[in-house]
N, C-alpha and C. Protein backbone atom coordinates (compact mmCIF):
# COMPACT_ATOMS: atom_id res chain seq x y z
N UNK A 1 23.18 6.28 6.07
CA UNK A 1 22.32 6.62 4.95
C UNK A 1 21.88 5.36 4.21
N UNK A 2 23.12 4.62 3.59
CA UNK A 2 22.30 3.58 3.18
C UNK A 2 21.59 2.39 4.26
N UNK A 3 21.93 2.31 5.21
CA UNK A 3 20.85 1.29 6.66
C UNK A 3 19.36 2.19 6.62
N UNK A 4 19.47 3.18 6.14
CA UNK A 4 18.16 3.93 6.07
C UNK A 4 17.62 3.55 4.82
N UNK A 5 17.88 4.10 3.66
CA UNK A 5 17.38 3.55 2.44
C UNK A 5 16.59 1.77 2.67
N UNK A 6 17.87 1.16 2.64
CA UNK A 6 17.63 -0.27 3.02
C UNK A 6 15.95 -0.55 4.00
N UNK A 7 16.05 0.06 5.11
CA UNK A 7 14.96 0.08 5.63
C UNK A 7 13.60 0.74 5.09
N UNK A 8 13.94 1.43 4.39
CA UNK A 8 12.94 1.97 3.59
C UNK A 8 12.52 1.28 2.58
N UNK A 9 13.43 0.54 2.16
CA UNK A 9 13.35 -0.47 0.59
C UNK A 9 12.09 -1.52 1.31
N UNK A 10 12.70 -1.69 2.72
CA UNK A 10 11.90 -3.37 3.29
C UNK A 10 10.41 -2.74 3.44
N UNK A 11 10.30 -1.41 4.59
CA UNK A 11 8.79 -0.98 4.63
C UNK A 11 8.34 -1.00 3.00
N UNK A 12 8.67 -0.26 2.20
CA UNK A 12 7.91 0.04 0.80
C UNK A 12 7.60 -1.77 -0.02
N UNK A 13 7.97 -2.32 0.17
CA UNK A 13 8.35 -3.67 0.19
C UNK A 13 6.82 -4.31 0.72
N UNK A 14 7.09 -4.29 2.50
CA UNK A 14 6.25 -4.62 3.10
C UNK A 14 4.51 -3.89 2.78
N UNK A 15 4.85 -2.64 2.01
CA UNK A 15 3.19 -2.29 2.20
C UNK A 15 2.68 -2.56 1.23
N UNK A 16 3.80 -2.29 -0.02
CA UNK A 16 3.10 -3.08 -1.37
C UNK A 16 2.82 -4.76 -1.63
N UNK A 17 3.21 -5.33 -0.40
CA UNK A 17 2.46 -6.61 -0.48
C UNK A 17 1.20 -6.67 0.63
N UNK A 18 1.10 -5.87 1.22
CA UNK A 18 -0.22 -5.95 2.11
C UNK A 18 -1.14 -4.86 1.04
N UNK A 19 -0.58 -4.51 0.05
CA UNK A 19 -1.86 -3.65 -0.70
C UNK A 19 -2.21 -4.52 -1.67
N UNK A 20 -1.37 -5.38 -2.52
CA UNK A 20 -1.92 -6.87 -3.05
C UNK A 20 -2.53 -7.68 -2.69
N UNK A 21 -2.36 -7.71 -1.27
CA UNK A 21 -2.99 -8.79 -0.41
C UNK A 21 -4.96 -8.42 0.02
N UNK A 22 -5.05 -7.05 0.17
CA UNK A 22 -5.98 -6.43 0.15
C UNK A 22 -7.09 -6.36 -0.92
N UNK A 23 -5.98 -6.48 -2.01
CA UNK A 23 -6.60 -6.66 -3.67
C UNK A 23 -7.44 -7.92 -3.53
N UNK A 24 -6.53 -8.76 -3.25
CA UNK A 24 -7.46 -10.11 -3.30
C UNK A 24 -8.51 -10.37 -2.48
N UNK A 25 -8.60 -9.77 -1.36
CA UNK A 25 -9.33 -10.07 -0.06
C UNK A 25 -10.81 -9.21 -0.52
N UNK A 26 -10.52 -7.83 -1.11
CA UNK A 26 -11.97 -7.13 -1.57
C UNK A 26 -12.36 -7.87 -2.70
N UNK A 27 -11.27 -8.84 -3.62
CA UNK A 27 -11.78 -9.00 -5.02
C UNK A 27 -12.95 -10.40 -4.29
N UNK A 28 -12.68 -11.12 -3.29
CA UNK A 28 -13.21 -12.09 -2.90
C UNK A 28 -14.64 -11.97 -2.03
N UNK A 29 -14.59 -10.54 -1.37
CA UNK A 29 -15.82 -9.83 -0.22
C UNK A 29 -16.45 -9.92 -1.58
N UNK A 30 -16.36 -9.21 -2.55
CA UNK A 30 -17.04 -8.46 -3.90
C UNK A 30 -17.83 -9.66 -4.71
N UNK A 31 -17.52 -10.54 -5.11
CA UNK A 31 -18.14 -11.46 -5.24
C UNK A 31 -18.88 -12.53 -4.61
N UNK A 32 -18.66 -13.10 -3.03
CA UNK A 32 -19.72 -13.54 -2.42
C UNK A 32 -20.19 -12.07 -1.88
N UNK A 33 -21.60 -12.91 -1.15
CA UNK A 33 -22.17 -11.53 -0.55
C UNK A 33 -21.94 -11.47 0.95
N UNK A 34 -21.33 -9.78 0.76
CA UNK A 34 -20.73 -9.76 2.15
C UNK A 34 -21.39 -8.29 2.39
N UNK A 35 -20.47 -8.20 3.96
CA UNK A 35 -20.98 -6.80 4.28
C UNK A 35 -20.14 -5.33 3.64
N UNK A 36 -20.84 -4.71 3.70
CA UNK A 36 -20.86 -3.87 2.75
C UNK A 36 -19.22 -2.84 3.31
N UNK A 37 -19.92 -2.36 4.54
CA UNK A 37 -19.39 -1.90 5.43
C UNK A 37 -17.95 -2.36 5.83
N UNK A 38 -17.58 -3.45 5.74
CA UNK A 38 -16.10 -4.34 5.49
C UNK A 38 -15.42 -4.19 4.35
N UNK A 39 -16.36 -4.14 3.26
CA UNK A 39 -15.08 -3.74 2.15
C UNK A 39 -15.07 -2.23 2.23
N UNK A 40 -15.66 -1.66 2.79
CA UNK A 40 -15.29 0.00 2.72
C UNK A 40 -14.57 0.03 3.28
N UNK A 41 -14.27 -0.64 4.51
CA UNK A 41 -12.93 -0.20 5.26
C UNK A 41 -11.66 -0.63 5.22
N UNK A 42 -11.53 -1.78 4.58
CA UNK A 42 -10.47 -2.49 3.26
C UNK A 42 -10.03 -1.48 2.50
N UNK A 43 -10.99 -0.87 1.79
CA UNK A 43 -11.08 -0.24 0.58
C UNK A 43 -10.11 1.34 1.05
N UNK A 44 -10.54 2.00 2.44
CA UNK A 44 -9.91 2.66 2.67
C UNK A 44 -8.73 2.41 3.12
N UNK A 45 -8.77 1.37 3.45
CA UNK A 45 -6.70 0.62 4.05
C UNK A 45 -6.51 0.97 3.03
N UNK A 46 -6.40 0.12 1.95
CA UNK A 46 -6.20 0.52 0.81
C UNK A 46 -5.32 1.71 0.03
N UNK A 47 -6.59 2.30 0.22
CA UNK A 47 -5.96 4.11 -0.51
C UNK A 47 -4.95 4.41 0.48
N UNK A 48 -4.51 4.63 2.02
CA UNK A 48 -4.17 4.47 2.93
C UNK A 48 -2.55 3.99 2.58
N UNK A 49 -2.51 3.00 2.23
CA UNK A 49 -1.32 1.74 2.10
C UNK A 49 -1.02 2.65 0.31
N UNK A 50 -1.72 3.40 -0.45
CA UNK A 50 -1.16 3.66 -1.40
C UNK A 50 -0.49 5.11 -1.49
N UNK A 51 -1.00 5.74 -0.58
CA UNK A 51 -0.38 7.18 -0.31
C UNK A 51 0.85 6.69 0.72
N UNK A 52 0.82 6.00 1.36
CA UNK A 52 2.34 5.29 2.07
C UNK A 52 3.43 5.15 1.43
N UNK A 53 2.74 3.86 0.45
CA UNK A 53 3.76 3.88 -0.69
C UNK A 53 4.41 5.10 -1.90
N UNK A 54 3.57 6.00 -2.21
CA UNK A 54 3.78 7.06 -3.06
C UNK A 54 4.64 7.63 -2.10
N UNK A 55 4.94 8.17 -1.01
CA UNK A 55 5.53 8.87 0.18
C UNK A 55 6.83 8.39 0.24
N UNK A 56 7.10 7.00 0.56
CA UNK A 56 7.81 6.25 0.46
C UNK A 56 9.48 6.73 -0.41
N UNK A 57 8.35 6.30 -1.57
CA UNK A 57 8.87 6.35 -3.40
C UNK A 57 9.61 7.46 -3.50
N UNK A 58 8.59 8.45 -2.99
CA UNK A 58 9.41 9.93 -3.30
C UNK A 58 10.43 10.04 -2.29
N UNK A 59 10.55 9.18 -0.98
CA UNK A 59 11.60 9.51 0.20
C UNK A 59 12.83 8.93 -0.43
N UNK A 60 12.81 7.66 -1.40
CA UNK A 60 13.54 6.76 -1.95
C UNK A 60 13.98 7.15 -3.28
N UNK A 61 13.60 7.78 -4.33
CA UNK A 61 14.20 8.58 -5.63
C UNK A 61 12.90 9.68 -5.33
N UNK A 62 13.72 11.30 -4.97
CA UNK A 62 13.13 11.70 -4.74
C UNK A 62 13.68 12.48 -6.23
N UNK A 63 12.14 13.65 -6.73
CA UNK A 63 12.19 14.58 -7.79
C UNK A 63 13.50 15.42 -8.23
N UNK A 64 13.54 15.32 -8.91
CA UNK A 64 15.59 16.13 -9.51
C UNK A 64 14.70 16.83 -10.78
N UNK A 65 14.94 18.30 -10.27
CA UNK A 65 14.58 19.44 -10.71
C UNK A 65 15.83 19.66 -12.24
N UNK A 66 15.74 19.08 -13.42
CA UNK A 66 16.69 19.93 -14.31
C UNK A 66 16.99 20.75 -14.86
């Protein structure tokens, strides 16, 4: 149980720095001029990498009904 958690800590870990990393990469498309079509699909990694993480979160402290 906890080698599981643990592994879960590293993925949730790992996606919330590729969703930062993403941050910067559209904040940079967005200001020079780029294709359009590239940050949309960033943009959907994105949302993508944030429903991962929400999933995650809840696998890791999940809801306690009082």
């Amino acid at each position: 149980m906890l080698e599981d958690r643990e592994s879960l800590l590293r993925r949730l870990h790992e996606l919330r720095s590729e969703h930062r990393d993403l941050d910067t990469v559209i904040a940079r498309l967005t200001d020079s001029p780029a294709d359009a079509l590239q940050i949309q699909r960033l943009k959907k990694r994105k949302l993508k990498l944030k429903d991962e993480i929400s999933w995650l979160e809840g696998r890791i402290v999940p809801d306690i009904i009082a």
